[in-house]
PDB file of N, CA and C in Angstrom:
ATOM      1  N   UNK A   1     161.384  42.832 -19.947  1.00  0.00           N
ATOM      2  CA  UNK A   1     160.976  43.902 -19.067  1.00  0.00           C
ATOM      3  C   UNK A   1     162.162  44.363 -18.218  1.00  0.00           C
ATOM      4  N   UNK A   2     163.162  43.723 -17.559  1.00  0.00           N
ATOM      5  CA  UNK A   2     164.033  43.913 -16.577  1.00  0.00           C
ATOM      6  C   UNK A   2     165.162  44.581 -17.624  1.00  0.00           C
ATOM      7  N   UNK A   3     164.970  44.282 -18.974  1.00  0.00           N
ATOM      8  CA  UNK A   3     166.236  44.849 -20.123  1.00  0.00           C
ATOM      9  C   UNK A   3     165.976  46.344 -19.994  1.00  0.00           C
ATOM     10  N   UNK A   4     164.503  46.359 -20.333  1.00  0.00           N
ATOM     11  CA  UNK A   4     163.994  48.047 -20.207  1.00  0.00           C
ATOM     12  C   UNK A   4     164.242  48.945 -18.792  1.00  0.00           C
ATOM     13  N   UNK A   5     163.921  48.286 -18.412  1.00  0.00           N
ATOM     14  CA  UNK A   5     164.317  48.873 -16.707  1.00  0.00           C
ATOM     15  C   UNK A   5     165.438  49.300 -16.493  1.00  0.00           C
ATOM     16  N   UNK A   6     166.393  48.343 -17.086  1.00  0.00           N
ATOM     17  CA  UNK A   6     167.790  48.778 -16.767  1.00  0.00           C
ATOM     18  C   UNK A   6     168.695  49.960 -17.915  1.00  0.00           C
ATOM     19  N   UNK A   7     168.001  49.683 -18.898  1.00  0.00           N
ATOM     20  CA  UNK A   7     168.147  51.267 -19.824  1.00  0.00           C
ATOM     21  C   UNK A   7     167.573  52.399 -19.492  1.00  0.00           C
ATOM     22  N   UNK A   8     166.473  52.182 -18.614  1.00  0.00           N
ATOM     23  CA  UNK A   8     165.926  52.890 -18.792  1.00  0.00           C
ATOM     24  C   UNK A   8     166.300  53.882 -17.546  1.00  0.00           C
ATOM     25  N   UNK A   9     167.148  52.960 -16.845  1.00  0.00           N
ATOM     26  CA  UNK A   9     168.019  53.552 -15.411  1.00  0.00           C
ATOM     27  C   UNK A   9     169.148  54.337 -15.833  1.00  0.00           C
ATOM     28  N   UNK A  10     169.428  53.870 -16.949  1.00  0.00           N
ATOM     29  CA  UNK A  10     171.183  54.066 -17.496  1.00  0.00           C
ATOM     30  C   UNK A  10     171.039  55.367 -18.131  1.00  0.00           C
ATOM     31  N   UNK A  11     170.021  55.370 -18.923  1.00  0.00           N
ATOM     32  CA  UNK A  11     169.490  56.511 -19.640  1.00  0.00           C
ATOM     33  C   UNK A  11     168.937  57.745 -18.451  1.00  0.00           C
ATOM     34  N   UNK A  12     168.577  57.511 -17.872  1.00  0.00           N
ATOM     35  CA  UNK A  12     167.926  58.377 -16.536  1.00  0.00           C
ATOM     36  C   UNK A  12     169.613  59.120 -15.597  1.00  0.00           C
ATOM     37  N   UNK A  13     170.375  58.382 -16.058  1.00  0.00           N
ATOM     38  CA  UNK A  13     171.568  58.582 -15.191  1.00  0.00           C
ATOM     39  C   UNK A  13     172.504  59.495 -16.341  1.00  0.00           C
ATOM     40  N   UNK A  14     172.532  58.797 -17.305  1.00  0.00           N
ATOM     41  CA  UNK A  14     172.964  59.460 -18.233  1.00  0.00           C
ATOM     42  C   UNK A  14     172.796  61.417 -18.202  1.00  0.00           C
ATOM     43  N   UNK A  15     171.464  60.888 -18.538  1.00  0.00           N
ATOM     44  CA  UNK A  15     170.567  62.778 -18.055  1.00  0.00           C
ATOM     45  C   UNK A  15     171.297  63.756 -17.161  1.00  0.00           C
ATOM     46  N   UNK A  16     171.243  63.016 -15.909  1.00  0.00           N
ATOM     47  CA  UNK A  16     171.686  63.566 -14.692  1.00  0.00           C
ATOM     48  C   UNK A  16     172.907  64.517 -15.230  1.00  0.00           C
ATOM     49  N   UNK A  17     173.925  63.286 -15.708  1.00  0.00           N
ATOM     50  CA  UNK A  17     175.194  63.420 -15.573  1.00  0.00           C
ATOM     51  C   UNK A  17     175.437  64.947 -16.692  1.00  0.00           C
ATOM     52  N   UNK A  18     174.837  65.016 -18.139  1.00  0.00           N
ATOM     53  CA  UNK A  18     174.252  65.966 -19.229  1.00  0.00           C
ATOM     54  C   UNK A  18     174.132  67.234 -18.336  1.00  0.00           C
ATOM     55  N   UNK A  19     173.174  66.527 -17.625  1.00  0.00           N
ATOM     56  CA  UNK A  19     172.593  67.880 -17.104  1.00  0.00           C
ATOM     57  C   UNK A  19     173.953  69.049 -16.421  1.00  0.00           C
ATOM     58  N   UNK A  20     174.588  68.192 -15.295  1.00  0.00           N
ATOM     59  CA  UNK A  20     175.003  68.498 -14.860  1.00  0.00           C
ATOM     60  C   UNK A  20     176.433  69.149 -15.048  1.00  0.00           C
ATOM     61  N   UNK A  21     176.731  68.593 -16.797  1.00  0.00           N
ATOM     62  CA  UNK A  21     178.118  69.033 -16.964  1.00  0.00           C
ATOM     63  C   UNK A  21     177.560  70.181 -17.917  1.00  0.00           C
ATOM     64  N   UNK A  22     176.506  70.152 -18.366  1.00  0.00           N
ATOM     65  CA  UNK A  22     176.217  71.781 -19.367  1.00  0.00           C
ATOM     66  C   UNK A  22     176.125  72.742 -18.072  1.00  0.00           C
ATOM     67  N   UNK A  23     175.537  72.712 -16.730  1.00  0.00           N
ATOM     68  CA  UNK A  23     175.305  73.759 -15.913  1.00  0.00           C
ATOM     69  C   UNK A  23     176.920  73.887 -15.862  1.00  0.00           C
ATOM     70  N   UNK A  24     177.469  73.626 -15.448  1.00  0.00           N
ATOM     71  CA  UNK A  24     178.737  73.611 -14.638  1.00  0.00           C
ATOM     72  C   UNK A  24     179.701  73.889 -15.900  1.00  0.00           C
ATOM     73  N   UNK A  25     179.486  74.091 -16.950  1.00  0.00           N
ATOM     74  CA  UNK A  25     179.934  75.140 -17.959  1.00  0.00           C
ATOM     75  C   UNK A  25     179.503  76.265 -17.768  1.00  0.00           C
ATOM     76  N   UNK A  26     178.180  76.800 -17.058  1.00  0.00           N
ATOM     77  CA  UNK A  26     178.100  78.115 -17.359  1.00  0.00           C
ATOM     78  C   UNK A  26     178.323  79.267 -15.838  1.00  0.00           C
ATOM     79  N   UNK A  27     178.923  80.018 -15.867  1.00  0.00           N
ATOM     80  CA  UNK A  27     179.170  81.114 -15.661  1.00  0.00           C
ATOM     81  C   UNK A  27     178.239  81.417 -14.429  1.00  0.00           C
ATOM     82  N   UNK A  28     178.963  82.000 -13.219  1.00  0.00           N
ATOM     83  CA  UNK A  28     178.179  82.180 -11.846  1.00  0.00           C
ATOM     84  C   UNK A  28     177.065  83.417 -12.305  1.00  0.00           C
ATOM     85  N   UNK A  29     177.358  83.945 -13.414  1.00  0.00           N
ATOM     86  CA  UNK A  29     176.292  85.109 -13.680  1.00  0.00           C
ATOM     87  C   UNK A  29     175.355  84.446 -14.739  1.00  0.00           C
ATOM     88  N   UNK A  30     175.729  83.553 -15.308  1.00  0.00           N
ATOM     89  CA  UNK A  30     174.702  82.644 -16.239  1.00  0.00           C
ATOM     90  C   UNK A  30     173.482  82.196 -15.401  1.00  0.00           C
ATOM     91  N   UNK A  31     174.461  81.029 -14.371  1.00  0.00           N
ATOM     92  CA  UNK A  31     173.020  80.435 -13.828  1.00  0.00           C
ATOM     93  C   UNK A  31     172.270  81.362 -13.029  1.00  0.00           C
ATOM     94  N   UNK A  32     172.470  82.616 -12.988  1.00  0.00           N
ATOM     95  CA  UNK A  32     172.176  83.195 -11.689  1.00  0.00           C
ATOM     96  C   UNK A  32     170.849  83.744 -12.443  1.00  0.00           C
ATOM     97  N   UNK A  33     171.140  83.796 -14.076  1.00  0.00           N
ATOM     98  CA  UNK A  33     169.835  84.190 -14.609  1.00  0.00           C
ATOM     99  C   UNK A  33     169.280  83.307 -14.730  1.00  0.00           C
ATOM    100  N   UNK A  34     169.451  82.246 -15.310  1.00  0.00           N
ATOM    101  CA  UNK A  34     168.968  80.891 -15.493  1.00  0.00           C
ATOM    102  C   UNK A  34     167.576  80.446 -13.972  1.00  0.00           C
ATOM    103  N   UNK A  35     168.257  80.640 -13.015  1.00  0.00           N
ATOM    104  CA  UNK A  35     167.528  80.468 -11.776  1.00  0.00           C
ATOM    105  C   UNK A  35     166.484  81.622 -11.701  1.00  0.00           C
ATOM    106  N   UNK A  36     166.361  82.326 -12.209  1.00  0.00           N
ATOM    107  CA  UNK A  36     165.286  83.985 -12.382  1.00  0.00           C
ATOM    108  C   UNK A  36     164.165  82.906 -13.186  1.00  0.00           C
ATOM    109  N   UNK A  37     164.666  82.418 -14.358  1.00  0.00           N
ATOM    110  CA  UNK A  37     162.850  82.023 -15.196  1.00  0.00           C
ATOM    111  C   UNK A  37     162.354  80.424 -14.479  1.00  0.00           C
ATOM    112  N   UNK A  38     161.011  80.887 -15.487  1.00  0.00           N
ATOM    113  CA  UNK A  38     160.007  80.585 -14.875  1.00  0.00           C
ATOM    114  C   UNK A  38     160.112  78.751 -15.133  1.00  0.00           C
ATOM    115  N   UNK A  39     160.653  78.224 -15.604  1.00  0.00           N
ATOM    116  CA  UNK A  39     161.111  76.371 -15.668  1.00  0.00           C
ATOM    117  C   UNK A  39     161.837  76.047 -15.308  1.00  0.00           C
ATOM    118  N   UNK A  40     163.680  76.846 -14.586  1.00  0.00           N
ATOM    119  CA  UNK A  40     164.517  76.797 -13.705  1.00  0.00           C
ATOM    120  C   UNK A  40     164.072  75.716 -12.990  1.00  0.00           C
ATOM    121  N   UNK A  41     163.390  75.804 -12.012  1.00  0.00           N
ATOM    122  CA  UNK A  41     163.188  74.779 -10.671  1.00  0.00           C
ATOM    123  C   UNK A  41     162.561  73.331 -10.998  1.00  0.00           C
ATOM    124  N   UNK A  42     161.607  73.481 -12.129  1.00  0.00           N
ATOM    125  CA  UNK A  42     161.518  72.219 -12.719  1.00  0.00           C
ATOM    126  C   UNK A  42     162.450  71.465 -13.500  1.00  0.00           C
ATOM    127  N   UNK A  43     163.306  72.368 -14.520  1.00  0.00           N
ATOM    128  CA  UNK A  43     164.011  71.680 -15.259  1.00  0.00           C
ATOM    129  C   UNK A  43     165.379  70.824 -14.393  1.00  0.00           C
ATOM    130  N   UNK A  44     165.504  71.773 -13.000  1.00  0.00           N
ATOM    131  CA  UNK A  44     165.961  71.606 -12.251  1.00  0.00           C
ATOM    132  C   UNK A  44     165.924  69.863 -11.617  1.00  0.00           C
ATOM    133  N   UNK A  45     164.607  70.390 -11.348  1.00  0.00           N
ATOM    134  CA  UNK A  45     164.090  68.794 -10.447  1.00  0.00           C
ATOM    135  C   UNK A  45     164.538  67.450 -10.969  1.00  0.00           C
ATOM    136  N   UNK A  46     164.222  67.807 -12.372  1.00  0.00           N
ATOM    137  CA  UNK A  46     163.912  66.500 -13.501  1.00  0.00           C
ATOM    138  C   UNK A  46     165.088  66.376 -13.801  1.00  0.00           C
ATOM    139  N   UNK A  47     166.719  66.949 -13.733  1.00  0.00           N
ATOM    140  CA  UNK A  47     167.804  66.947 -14.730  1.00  0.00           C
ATOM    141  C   UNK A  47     167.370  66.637 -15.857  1.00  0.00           C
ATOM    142  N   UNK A  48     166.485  67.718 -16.479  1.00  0.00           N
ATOM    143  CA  UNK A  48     166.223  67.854 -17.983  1.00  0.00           C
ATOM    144  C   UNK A  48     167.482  68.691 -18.582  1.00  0.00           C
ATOM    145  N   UNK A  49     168.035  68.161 -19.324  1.00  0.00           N
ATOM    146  CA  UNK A  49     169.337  68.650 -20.207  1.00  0.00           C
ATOM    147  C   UNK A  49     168.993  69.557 -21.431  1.00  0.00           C
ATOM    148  N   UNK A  50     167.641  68.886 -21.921  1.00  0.00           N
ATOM    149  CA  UNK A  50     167.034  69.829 -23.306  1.00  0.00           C
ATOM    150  C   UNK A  50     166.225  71.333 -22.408  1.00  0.00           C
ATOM    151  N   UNK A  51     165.442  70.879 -21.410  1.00  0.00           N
ATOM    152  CA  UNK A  51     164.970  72.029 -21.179  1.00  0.00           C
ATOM    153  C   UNK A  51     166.037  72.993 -20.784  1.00  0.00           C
ATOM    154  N   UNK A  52     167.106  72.667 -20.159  1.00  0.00           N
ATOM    155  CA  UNK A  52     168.303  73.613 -19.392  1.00  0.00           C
ATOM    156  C   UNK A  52     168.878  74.192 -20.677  1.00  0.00           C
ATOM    157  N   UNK A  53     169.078  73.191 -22.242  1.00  0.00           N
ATOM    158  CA  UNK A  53     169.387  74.456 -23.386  1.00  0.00           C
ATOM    159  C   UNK A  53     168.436  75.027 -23.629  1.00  0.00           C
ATOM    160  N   UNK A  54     167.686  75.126 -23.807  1.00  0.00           N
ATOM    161  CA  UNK A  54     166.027  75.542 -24.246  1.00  0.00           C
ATOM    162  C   UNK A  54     166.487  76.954 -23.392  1.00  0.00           C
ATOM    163  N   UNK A  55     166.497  77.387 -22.037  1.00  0.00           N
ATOM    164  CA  UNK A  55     166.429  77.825 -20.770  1.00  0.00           C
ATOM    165  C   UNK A  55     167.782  79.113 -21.541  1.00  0.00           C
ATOM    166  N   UNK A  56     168.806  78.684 -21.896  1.00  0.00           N
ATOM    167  CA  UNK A  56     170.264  78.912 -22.017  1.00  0.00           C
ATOM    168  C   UNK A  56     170.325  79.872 -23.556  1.00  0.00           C
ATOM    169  N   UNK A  57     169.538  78.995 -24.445  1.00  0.00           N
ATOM    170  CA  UNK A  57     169.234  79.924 -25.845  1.00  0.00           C
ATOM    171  C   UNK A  57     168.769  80.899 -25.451  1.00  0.00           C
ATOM    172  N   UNK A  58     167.346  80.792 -24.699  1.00  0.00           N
ATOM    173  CA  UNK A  58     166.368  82.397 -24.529  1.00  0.00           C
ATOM    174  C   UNK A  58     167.656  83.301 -23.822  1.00  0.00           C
ATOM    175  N   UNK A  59     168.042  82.630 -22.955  1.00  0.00           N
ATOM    176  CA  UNK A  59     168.965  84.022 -22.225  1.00  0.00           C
ATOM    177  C   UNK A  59     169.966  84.405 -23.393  1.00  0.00           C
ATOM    178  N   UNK A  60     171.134  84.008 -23.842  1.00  0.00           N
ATOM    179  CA  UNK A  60     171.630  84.056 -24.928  1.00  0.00           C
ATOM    180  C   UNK A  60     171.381  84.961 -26.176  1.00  0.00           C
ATOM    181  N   UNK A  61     170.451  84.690 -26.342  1.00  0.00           N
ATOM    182  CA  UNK A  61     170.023  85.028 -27.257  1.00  0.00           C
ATOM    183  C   UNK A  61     168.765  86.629 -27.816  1.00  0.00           C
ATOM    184  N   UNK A  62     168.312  86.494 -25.877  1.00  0.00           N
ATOM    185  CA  UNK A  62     167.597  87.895 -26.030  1.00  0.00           C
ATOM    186  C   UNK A  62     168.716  89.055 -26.712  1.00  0.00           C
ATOM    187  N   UNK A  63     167.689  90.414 -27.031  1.00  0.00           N
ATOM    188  CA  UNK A  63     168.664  91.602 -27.040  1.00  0.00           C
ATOM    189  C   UNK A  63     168.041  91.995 -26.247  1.00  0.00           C
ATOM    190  N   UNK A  64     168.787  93.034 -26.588  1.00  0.00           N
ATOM    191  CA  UNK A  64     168.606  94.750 -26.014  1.00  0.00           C
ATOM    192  C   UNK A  64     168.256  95.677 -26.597  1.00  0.00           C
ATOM    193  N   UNK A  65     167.319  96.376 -26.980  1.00  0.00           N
ATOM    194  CA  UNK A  65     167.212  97.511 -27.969  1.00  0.00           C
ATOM    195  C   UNK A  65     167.956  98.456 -28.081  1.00  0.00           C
ATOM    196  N   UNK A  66     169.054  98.785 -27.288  1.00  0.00           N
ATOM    197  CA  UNK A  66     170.188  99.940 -27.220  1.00  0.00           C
ATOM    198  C   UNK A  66     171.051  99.201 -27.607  1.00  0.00           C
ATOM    199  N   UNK A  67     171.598  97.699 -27.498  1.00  0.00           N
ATOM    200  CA  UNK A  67     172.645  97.158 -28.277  1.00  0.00           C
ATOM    201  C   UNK A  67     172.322  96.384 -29.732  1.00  0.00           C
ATOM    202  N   UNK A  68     171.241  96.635 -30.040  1.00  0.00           N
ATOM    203  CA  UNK A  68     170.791  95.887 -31.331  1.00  0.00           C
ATOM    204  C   UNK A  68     169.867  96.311 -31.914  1.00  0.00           C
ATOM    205  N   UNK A  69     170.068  98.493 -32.273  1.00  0.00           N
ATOM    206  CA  UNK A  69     168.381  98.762 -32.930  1.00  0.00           C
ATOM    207  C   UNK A  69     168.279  98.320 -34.155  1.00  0.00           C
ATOM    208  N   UNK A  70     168.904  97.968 -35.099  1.00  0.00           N
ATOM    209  CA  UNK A  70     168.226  97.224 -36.492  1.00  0.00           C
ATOM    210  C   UNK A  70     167.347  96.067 -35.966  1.00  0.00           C
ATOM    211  N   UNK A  71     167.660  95.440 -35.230  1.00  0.00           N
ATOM    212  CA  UNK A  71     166.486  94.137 -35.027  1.00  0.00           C
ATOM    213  C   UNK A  71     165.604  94.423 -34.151  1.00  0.00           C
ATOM    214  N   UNK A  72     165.945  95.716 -33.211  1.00  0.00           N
ATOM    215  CA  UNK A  72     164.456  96.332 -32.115  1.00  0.00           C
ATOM    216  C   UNK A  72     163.780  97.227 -33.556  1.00  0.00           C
ATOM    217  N   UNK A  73     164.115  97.499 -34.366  1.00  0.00           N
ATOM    218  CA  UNK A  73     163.283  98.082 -35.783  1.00  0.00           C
ATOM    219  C   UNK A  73     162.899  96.956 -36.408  1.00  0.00           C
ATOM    220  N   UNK A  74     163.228  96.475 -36.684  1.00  0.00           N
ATOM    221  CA  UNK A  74     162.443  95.155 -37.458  1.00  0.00           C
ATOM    222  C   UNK A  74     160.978  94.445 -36.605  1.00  0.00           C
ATOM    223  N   UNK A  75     161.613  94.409 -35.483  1.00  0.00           N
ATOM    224  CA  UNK A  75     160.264  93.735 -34.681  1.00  0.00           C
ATOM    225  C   UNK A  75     159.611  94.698 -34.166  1.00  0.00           C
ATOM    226  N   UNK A  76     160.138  95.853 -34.269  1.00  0.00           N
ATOM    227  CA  UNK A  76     158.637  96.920 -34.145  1.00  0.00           C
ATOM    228  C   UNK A  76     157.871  97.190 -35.063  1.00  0.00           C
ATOM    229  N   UNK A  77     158.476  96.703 -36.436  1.00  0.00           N
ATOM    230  CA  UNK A  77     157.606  96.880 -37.817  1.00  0.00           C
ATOM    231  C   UNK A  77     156.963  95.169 -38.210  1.00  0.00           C
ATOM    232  N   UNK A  78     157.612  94.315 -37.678  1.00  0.00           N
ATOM    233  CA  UNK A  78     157.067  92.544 -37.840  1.00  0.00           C
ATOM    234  C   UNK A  78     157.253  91.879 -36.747  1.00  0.00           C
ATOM    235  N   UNK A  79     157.362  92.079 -35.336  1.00  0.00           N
ATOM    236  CA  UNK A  79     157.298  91.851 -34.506  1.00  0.00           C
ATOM    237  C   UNK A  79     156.358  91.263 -34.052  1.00  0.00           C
ATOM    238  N   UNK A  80     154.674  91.558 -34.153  1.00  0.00           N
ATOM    239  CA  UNK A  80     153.682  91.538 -33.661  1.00  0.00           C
ATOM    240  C   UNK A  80     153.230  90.245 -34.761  1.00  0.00           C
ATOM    241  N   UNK A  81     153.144  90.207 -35.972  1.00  0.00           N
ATOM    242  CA  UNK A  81     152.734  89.058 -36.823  1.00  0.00           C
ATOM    243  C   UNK A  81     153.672  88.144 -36.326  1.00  0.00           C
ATOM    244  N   UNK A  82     155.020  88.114 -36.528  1.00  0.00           N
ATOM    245  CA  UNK A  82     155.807  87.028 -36.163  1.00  0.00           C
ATOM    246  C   UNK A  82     155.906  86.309 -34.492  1.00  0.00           C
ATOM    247  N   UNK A  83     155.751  87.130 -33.428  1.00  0.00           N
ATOM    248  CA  UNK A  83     155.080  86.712 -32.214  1.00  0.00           C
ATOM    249  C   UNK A  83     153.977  85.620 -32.607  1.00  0.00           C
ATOM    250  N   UNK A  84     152.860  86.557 -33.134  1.00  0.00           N
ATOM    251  CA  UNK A  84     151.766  85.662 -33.457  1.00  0.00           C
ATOM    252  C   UNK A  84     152.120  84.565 -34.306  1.00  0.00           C
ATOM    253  N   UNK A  85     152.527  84.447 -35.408  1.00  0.00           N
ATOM    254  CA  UNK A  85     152.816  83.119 -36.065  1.00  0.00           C
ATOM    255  C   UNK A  85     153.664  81.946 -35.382  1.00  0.00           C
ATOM    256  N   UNK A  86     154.337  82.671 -34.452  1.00  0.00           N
ATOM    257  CA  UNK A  86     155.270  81.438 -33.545  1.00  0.00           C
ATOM    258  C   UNK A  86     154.277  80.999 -32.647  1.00  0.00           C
ATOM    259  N   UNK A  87     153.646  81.534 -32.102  1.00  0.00           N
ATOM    260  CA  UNK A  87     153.158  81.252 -31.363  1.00  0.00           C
ATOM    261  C   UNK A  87     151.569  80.370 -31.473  1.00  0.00           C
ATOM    262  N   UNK A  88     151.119  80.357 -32.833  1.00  0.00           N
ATOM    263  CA  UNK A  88     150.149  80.427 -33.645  1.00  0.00           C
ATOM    264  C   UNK A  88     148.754  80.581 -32.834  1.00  0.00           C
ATOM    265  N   UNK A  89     148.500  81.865 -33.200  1.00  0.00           N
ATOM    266  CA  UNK A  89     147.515  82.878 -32.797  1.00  0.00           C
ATOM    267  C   UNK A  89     147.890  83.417 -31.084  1.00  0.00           C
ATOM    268  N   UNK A  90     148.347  83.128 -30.637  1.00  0.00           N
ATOM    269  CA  UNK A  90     148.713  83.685 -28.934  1.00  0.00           C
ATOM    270  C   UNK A  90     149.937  84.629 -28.775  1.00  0.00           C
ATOM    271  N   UNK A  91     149.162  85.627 -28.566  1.00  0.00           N
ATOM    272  CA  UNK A  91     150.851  86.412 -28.287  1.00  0.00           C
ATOM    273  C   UNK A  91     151.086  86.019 -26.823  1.00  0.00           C
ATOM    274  N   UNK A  92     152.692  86.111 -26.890  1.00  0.00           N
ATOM    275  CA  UNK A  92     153.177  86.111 -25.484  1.00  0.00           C
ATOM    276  C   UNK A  92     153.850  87.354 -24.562  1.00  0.00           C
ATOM    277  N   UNK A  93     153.511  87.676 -23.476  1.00  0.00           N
ATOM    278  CA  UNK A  93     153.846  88.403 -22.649  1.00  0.00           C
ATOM    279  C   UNK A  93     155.152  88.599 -22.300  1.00  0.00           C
ATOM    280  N   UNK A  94     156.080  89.227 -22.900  1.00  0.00           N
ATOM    281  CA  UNK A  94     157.572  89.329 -22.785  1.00  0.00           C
ATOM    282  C   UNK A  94     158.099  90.315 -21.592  1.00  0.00           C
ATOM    283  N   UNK A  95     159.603  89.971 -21.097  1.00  0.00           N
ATOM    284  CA  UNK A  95     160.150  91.220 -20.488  1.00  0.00           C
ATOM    285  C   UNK A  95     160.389  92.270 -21.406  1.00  0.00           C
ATOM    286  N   UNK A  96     161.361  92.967 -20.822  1.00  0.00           N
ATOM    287  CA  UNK A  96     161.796  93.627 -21.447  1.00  0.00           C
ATOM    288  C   UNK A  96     163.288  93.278 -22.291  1.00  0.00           C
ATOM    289  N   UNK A  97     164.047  92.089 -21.502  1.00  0.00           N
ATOM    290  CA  UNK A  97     164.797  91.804 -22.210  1.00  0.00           C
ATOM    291  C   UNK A  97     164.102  90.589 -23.483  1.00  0.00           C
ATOM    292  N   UNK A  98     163.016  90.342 -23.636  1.00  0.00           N
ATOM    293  CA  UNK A  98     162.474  89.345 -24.872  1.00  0.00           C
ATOM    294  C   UNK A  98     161.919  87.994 -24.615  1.00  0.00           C
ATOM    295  N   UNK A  99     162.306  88.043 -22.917  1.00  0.00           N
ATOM    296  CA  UNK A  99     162.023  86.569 -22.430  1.00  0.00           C
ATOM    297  C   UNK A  99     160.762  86.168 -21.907  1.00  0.00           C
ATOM    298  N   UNK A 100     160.245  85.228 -22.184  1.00  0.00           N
ATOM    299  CA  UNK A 100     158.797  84.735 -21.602  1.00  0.00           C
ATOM    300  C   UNK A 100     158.287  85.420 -20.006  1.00  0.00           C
ATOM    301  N   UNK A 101     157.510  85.882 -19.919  1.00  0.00           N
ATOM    302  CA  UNK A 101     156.866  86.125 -18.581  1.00  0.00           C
ATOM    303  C   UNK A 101     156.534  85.509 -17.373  1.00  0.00           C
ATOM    304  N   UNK A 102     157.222  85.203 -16.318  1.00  0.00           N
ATOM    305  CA  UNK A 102     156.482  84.101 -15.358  1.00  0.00           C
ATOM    306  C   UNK A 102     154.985  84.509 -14.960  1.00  0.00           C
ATOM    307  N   UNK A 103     154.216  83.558 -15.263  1.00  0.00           N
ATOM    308  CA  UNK A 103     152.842  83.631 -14.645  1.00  0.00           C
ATOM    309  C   UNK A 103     152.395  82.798 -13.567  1.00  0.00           C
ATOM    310  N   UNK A 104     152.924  83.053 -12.258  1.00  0.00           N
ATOM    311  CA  UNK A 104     152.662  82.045 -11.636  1.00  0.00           C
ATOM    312  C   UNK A 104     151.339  82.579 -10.633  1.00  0.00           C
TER     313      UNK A 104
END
């Protein structure tokens, strides 16, 4: 029991440390979006390292429909099934840049 405890400290510290060197790679205009969604303050709390990439892809990775209309055409023609299949059966409430909606 005291073996687990103490991994399980090391591992907990470990996190922290993850956490803290992926933020501190990104960019005063990165986190500044990063701190806008809606798991920011939790992923925050917890030094969750997976949720902070999780957090880092969506921004990343949204478009823009003025910088990317072949793929704002594609998801206006499969957009709506493929929402739904990711999501399986629930659509989700997006911005406008593609990112999840805070519902608080």
């Amino acid at each position: 029991m005291e073996v687990y405890e103490k991994k399980n400290e090391k591992a907990e510290g470990e996190m922290h440390q993850v956490y803290n060197l992926i933020l501190g790679q990104c960019t005063d205009a990165m986190v500044a979006r990063l701190k806008q969604m809606c798991k920011f303050n939790e992923y925050d709390t917890d030094n969750n390292p997976i949720g902070l990439l999780n957090l880092i892809s969506n921004v990343t990775l949204s478009f823009s429909t003025s910088t990317k209309p072949i793929m704002a055409t594609w998801l206006a023609k499969n957009g709506n099934s493929f929402i739904q299949n990711k999501a399986k059966g629930k659509q989700t409430k997006t911005t406008s840049k593609g990112l999840p909606r805070c519902t608080t």
